[in-house]
C-alpha atoms as a PDB file:
ATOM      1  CA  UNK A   1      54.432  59.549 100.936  1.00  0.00           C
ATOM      2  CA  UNK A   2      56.608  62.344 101.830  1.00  0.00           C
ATOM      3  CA  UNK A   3      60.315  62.074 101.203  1.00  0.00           C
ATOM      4  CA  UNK A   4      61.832  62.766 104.950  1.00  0.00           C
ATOM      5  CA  UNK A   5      64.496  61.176 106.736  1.00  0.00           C
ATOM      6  CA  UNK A   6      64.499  60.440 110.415  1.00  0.00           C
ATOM      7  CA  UNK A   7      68.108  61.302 110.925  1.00  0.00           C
ATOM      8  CA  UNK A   8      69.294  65.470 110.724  1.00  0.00           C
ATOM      9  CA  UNK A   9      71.635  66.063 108.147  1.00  0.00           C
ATOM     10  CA  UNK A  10      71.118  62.847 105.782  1.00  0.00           C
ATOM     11  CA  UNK A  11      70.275  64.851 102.773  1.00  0.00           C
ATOM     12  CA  UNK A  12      73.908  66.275 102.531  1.00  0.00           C
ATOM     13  CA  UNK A  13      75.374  62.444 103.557  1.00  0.00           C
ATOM     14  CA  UNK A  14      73.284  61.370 100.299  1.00  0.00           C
ATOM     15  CA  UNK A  15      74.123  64.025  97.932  1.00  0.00           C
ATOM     16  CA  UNK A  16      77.733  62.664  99.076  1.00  0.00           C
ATOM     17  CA  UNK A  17      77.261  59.396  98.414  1.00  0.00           C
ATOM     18  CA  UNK A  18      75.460  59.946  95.037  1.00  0.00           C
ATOM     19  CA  UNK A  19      78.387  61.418  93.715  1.00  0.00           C
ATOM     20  CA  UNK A  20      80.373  58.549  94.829  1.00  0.00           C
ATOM     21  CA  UNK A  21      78.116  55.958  93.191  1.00  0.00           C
ATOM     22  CA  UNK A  22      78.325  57.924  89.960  1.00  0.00           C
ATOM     23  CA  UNK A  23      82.184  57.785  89.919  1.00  0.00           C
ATOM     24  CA  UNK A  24      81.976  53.798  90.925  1.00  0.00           C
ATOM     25  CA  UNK A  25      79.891  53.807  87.347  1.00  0.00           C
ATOM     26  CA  UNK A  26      81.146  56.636  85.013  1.00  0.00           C
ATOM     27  CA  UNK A  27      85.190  56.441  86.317  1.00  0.00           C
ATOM     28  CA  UNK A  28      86.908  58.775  83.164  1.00  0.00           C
ATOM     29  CA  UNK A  29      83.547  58.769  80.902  1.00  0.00           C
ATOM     30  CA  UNK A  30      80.815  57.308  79.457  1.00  0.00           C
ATOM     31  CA  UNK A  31      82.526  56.436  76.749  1.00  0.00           C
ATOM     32  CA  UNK A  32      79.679  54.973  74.494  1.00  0.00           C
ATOM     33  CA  UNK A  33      77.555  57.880  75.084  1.00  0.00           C
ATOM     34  CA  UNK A  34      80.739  59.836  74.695  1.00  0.00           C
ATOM     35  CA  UNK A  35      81.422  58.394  70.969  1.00  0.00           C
ATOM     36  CA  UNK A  36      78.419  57.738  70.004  1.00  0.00           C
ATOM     37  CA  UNK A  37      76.185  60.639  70.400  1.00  0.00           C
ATOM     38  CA  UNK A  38      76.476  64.402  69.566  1.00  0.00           C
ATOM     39  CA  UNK A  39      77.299  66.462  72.486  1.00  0.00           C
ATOM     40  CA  UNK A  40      74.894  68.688  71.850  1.00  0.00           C
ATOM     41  CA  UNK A  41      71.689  66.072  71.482  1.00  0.00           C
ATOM     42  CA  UNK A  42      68.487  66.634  73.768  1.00  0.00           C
ATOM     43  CA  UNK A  43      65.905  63.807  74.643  1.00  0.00           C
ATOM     44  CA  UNK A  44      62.243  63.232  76.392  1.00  0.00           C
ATOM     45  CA  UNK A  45      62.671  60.134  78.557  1.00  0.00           C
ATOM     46  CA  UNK A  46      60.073  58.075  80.126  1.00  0.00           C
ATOM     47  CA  UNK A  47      60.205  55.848  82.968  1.00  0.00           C
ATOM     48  CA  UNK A  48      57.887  52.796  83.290  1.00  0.00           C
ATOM     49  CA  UNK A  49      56.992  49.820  85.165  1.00  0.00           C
ATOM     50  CA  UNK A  50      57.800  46.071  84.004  1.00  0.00           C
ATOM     51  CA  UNK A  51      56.186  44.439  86.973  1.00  0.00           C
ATOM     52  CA  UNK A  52      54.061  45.737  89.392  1.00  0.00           C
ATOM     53  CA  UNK A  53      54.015  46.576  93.058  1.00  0.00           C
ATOM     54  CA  UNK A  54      54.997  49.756  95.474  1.00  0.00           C
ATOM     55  CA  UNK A  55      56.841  52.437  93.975  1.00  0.00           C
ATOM     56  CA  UNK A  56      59.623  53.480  96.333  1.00  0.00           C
ATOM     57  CA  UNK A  57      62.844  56.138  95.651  1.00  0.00           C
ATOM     58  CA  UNK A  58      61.186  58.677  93.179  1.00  0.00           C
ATOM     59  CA  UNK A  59      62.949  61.706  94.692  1.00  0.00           C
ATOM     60  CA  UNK A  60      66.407  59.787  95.084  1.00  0.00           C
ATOM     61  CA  UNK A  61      65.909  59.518  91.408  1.00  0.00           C
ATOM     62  CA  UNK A  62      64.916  63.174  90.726  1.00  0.00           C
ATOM     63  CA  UNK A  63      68.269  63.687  92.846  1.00  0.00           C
ATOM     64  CA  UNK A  64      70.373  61.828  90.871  1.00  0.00           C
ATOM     65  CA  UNK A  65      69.454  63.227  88.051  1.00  0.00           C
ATOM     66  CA  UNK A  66      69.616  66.620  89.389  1.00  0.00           C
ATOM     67  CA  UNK A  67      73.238  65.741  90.864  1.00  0.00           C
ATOM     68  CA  UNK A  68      74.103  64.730  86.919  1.00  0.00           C
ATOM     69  CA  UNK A  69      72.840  67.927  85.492  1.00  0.00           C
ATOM     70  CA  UNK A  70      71.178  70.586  87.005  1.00  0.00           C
ATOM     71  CA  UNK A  71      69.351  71.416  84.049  1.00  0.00           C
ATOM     72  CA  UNK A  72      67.670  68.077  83.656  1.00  0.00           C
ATOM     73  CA  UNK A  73      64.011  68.310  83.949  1.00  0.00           C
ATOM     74  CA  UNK A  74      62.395  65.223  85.855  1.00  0.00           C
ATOM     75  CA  UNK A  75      58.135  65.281  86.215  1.00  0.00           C
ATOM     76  CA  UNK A  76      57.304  62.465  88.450  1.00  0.00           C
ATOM     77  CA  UNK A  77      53.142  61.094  87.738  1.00  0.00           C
ATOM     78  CA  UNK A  78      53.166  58.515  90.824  1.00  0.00           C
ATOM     79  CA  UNK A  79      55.096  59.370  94.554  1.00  0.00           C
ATOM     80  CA  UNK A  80      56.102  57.130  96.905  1.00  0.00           C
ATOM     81  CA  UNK A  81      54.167  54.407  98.416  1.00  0.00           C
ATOM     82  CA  UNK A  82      51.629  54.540  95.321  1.00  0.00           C
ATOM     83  CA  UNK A  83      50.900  50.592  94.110  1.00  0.00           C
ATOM     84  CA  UNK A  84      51.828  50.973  90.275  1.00  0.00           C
ATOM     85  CA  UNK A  85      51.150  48.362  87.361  1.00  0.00           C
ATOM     86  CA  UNK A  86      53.254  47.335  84.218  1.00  0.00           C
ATOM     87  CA  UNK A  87      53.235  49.496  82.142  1.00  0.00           C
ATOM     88  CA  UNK A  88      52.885  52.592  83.900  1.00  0.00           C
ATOM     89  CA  UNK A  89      54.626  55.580  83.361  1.00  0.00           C
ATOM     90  CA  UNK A  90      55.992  56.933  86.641  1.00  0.00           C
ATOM     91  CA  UNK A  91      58.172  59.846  85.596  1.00  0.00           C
ATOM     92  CA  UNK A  92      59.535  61.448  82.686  1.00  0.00           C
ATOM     93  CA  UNK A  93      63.393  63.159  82.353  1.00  0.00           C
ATOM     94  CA  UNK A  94      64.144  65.953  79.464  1.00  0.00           C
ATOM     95  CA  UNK A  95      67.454  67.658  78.805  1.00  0.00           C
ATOM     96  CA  UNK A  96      70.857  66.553  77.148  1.00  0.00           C
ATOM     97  CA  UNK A  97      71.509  62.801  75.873  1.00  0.00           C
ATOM     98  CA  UNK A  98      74.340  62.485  77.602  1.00  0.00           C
ATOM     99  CA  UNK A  99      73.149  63.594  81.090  1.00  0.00           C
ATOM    100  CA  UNK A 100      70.127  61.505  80.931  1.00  0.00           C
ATOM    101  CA  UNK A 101      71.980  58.351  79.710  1.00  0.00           C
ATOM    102  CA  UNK A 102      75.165  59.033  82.258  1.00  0.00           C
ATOM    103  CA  UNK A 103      72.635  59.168  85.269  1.00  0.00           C
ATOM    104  CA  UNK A 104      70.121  56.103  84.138  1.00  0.00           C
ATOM    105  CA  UNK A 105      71.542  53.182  86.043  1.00  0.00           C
ATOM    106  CA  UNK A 106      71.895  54.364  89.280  1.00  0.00           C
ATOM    107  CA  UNK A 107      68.797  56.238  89.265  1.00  0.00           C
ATOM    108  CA  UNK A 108      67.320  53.044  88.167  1.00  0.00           C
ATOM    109  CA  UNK A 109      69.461  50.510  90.337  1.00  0.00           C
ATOM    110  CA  UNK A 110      67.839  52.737  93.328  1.00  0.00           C
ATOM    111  CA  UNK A 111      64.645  52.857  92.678  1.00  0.00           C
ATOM    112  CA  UNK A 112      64.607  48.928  91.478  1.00  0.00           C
ATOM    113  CA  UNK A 113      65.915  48.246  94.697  1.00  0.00           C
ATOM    114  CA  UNK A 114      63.930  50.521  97.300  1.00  0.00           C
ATOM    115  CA  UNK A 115      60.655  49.449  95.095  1.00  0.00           C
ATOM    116  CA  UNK A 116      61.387  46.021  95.771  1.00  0.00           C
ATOM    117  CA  UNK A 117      61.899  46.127  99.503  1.00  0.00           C
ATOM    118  CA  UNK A 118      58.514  48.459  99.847  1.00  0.00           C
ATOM    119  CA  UNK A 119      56.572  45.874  97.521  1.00  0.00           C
ATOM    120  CA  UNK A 120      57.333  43.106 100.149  1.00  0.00           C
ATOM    121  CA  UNK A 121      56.935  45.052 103.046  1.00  0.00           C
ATOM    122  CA  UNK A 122      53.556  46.065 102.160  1.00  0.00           C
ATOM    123  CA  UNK A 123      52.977  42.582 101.279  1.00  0.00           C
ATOM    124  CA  UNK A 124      53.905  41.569 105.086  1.00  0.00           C
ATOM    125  CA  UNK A 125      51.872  44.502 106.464  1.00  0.00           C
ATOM    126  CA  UNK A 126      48.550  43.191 104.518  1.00  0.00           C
ATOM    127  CA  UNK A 127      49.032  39.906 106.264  1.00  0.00           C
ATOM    128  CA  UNK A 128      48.819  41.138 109.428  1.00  0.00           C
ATOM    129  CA  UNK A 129      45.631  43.088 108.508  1.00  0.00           C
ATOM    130  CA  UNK A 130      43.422  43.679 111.753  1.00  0.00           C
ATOM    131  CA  UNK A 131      46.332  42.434 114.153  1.00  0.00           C
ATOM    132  CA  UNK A 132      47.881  45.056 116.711  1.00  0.00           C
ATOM    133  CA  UNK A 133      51.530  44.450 116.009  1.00  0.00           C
ATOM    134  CA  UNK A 134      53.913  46.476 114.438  1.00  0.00           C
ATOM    135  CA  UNK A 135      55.883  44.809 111.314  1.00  0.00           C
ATOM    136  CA  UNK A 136      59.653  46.835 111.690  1.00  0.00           C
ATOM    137  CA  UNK A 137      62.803  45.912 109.829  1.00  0.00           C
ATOM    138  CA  UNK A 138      66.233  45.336 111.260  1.00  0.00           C
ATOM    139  CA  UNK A 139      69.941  46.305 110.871  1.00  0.00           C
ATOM    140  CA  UNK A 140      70.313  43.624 108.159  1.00  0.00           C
ATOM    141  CA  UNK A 141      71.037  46.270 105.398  1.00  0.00           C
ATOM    142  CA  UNK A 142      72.931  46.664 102.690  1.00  0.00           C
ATOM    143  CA  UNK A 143      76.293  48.414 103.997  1.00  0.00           C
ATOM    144  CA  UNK A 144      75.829  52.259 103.193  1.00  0.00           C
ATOM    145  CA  UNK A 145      72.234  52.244 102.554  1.00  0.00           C
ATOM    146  CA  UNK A 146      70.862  51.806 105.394  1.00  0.00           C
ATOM    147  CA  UNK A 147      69.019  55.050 105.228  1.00  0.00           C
ATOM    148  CA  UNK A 148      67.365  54.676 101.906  1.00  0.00           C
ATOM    149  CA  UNK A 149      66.506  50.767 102.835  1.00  0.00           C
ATOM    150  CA  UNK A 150      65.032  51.654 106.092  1.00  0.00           C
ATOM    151  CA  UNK A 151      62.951  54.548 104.287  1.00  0.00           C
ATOM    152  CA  UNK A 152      61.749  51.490 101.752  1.00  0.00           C
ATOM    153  CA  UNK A 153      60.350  49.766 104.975  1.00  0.00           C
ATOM    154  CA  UNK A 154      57.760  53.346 105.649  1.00  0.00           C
ATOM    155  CA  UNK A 155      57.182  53.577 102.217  1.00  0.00           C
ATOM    156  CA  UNK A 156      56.146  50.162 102.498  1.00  0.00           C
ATOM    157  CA  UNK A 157      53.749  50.425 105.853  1.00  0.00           C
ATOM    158  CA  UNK A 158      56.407  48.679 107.675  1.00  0.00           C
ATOM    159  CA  UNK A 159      58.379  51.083 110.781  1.00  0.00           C
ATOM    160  CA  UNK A 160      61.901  50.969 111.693  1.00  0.00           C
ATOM    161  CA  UNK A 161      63.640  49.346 114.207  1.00  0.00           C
ATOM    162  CA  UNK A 162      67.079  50.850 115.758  1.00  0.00           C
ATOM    163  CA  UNK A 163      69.052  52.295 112.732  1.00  0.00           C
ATOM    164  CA  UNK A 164      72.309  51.250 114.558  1.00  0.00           C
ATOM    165  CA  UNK A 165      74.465  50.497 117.535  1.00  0.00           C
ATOM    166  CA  UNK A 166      74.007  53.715 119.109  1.00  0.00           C
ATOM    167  CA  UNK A 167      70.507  54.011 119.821  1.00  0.00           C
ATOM    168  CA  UNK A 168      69.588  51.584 122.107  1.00  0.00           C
ATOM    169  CA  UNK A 169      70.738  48.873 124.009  1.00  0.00           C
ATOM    170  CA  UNK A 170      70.193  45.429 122.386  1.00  0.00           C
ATOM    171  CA  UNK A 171      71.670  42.213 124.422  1.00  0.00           C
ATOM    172  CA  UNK A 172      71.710  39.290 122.255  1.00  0.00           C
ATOM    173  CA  UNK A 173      73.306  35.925 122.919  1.00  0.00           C
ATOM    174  CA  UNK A 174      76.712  36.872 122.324  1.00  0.00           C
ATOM    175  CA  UNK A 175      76.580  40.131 124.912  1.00  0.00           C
ATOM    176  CA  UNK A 176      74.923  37.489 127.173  1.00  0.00           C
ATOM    177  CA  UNK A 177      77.731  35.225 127.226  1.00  0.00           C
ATOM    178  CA  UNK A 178      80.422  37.913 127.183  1.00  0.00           C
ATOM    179  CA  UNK A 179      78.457  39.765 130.247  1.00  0.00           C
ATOM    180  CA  UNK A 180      78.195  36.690 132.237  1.00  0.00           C
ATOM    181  CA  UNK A 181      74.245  36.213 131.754  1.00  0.00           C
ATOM    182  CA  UNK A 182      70.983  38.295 131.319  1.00  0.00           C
ATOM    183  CA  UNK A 183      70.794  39.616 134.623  1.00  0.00           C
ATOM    184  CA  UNK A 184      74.496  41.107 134.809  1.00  0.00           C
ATOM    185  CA  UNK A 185      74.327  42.545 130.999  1.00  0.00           C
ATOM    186  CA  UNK A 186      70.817  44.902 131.887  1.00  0.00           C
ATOM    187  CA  UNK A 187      72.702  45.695 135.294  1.00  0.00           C
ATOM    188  CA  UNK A 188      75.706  46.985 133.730  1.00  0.00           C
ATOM    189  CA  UNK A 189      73.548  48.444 131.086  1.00  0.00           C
ATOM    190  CA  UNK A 190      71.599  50.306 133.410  1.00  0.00           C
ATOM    191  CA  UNK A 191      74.080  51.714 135.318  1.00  0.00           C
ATOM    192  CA  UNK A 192      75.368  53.537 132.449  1.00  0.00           C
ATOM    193  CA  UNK A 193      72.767  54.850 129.598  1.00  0.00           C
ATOM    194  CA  UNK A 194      70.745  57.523 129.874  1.00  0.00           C
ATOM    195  CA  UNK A 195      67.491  56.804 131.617  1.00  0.00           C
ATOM    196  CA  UNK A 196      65.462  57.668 128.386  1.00  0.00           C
ATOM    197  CA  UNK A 197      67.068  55.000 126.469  1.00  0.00           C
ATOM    198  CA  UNK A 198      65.351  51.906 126.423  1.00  0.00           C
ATOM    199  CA  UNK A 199      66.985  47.766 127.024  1.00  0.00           C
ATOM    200  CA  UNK A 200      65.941  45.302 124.887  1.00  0.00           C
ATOM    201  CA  UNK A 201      66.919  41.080 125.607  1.00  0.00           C
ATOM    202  CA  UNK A 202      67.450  38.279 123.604  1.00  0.00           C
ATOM    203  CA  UNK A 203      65.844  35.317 124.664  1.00  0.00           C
ATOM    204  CA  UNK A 204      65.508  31.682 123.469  1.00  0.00           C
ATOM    205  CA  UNK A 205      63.894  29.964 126.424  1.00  0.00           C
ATOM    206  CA  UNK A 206      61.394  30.344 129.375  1.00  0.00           C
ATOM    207  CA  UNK A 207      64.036  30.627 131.599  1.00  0.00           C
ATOM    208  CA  UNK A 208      66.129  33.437 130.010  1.00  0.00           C
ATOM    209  CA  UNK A 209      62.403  35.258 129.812  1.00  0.00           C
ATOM    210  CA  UNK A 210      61.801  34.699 133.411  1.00  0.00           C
ATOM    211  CA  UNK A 211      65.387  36.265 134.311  1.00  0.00           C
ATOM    212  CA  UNK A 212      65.025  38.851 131.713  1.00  0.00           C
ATOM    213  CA  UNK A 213      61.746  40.070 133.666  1.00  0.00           C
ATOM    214  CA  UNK A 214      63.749  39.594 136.801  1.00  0.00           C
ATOM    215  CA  UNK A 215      66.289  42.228 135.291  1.00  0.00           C
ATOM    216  CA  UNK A 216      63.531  44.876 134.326  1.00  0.00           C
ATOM    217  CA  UNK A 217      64.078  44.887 130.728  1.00  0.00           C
ATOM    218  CA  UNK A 218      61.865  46.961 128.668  1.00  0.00           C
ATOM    219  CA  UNK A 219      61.436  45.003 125.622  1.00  0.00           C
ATOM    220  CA  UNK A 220      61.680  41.125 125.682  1.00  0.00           C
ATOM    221  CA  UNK A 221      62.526  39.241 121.925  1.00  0.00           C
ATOM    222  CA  UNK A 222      61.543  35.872 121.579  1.00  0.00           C
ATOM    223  CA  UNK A 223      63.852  34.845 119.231  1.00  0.00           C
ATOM    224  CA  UNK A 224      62.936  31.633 116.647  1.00  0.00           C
ATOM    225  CA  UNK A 225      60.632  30.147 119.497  1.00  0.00           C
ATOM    226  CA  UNK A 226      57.658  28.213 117.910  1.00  0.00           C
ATOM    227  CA  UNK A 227      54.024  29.235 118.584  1.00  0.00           C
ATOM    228  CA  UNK A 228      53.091  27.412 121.293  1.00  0.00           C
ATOM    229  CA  UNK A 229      56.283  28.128 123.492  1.00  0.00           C
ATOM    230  CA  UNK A 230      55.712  31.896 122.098  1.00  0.00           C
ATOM    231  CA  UNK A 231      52.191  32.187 123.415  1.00  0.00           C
ATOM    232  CA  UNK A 232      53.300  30.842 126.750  1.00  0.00           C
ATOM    233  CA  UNK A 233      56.048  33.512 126.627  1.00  0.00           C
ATOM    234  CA  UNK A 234      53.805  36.151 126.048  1.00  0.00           C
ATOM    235  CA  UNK A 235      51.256  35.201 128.627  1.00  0.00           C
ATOM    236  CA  UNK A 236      54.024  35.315 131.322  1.00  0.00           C
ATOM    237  CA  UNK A 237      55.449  38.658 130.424  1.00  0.00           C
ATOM    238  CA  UNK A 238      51.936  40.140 129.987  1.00  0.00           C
ATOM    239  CA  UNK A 239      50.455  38.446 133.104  1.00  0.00           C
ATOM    240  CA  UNK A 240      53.555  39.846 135.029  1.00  0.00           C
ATOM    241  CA  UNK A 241      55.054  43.261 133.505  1.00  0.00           C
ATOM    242  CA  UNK A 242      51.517  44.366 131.196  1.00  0.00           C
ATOM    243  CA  UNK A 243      54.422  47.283 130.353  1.00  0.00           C
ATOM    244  CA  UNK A 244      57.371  45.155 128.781  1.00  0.00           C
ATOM    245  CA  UNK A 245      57.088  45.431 124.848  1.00  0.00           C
ATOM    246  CA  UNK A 246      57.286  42.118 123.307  1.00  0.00           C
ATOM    247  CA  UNK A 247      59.187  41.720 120.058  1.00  0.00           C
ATOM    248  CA  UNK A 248      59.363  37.907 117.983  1.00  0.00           C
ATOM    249  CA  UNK A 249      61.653  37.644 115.627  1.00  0.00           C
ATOM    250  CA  UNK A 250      63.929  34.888 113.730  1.00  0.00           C
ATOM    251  CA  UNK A 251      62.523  33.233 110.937  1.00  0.00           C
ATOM    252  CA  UNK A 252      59.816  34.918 110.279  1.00  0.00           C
ATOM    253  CA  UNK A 253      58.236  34.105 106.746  1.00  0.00           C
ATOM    254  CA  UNK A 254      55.102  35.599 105.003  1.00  0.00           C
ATOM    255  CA  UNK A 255      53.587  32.078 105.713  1.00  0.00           C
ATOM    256  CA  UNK A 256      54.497  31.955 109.149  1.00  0.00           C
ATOM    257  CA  UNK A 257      53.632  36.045 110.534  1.00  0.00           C
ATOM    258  CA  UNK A 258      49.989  35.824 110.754  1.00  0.00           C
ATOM    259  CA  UNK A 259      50.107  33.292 113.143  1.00  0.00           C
ATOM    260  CA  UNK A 260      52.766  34.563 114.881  1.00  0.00           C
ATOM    261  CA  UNK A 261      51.087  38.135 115.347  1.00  0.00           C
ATOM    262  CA  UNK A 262      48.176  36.117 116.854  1.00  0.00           C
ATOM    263  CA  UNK A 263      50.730  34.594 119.441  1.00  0.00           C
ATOM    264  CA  UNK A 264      49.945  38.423 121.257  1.00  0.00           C
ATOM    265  CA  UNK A 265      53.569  39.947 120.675  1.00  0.00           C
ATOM    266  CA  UNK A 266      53.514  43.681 120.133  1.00  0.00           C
ATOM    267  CA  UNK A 267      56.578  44.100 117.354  1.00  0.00           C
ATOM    268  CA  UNK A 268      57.486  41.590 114.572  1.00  0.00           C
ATOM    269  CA  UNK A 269      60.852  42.083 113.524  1.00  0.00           C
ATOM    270  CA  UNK A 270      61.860  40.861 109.644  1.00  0.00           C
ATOM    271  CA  UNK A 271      65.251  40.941 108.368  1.00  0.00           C
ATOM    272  CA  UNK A 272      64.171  39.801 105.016  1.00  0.00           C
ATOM    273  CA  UNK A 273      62.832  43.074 104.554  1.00  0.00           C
ATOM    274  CA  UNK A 274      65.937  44.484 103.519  1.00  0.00           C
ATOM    275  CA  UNK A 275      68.283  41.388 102.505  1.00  0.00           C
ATOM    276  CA  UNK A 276      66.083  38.874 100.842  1.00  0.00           C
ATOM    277  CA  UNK A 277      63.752  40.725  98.628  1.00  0.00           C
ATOM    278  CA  UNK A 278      63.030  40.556  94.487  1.00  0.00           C
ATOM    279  CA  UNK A 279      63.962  44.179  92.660  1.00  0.00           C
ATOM    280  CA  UNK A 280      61.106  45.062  90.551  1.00  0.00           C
ATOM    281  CA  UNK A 281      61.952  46.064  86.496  1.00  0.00           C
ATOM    282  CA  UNK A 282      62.156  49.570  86.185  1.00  0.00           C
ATOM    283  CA  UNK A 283      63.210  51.142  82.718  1.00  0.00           C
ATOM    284  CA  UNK A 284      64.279  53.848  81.126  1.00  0.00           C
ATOM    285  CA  UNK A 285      63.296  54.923  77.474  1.00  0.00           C
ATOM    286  CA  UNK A 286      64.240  57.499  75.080  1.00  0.00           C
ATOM    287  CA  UNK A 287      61.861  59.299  72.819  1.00  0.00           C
ATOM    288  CA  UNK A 288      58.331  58.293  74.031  1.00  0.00           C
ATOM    289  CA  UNK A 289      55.578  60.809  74.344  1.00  0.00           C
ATOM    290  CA  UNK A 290      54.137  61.786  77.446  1.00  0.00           C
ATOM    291  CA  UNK A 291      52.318  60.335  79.888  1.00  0.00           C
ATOM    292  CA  UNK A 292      51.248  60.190  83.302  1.00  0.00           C
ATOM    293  CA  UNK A 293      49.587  57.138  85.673  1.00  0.00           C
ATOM    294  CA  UNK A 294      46.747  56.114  83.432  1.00  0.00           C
ATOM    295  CA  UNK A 295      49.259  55.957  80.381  1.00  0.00           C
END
């Protein structure tokens, strides 16, 4: 999968923040590197699998690396989005000791992390094998890595959902209640976005879906409704406004999303995605030969 990001200029924003996660971790030195190994020592690192699943956060690696020491030279044998097993080698890293080892954790806490949240994203996307709904993630993120998290969520199959509070209009219960109710939040809404921007409405109950068709929203949520009041939802929204995108979301467990998906929605929405999810075991080694996928 190709390394792209859907907002202009994020390359230079991570570069940034890169260099601000390596001074969170190296502060004045690495001072066991720094006493304990001749300045001047070179190494051939491999990394390699301990558990398997998706591969996500290759390049951010590569980047890291390259952000330690440009002279570092980092061969990658699997991309993004590639299922790997224990065991396999999925890059290798050559140049000083000191760079490689000063540049190891956070180009392994990455990748751990981004692998993980693409391994259970694909994982959600096979269950919903021959359905036509969309599995996206949501703004549940871990603060200042959004970006890479949402990125996990392609790699994964998954799509994204808004990447923040700026592009598009979202009223939940709480803008509901401070609004004065569904109809007067889309009103007010209305009246002031651009007319390319879509409204999406929180609703709990027939009776908030009924008003939020009233209002002309675009996209109705049924949020944490069970299937059967779901599929009565969705048969009144479709029977009424065939255009009005249908999201479910709350709750949603890799148990549950089949049969939700068969309720008829069009978008499932999982937070989980990106805040409950199991890091794979990623590791680096000195010294090993090379290798490539089949290693």
């Amino acid at each position: 999968m190709m390394f792209e990001w859907t907002a202009g200029g994020y390359d230079a924003r991570l570069r940034e923040q890169i260099r601000d996660w390596l001074a969170e971790d190296i502060g004045s030195g690495d001072i066991t590197t720094e006493t304990t190994i001749p300045r001047t020592s070179q190494s051939k690192a491999i990394i390699h699998m301990k558990d398997d699943g998706i591969i996500a956060g290759l390049p951010v690696a590569k980047l890291v690396f390259e952000i330690v020491d440009s002279s570092l030279r980092f061969q990658a044998y699997a991309q993004d989005g590639d299922a790997v097993k224990k065991g396999t080698i999925i890059a290798e890293v050559e140049g000083s000791t000191h760079s490689l080892l000063t540049g190891e954790r956070l180009a392994l806490n990455l990748m751990q992390r981004l692998s993980g949240i693409a391994t259970k994203t694909a994982s959600y996307v096979e269950a919903l094998q021959g359905l036509p709904v969309r599995l996206v993630d949501t703004r549940k993120t871990t603060p200042g890595h959004r970006m890479l998290e949402k990125y996990a969520v392609r790699v994964g199959g998954g799509a994204n959902h808004r990447f923040g509070l700026y592009d598009a209009v979202m009223i939940k219960d709480n803008h509901i209640k401070g609004s004065g109710g569904i109809t007067a939040a889309v009103a007010a809404a209305r009246r002031q976005i651009p007319h390319t921007m879509k409204i999406e409405v929180e609703t709990e109950s027939l009776a908030e879906v009924e008003e939020a068709l009233r209002s002309g929203a675009d996209i109705i949520m049924l949020d944490n409704m069970d299937t059967e009041l779901m599929k009565e939802a969705v048969a009144l929204i479709k029977g009424r406004s065939p255009h009005v995108i249908v999201e479910a979301s709350g709750g949603v467990t890799l148990d549950t999303i089949h049969g939700i998906a068969e309720c008829g929605v069009d978008v499932i929405s999982v937070g989980g995605l990106t805040y409950s999810f199991q890091a794979l075991d990623i590791s680096l080694d000195l010294g090993e030969k090379k290798g490539g996928m089949n290693a």
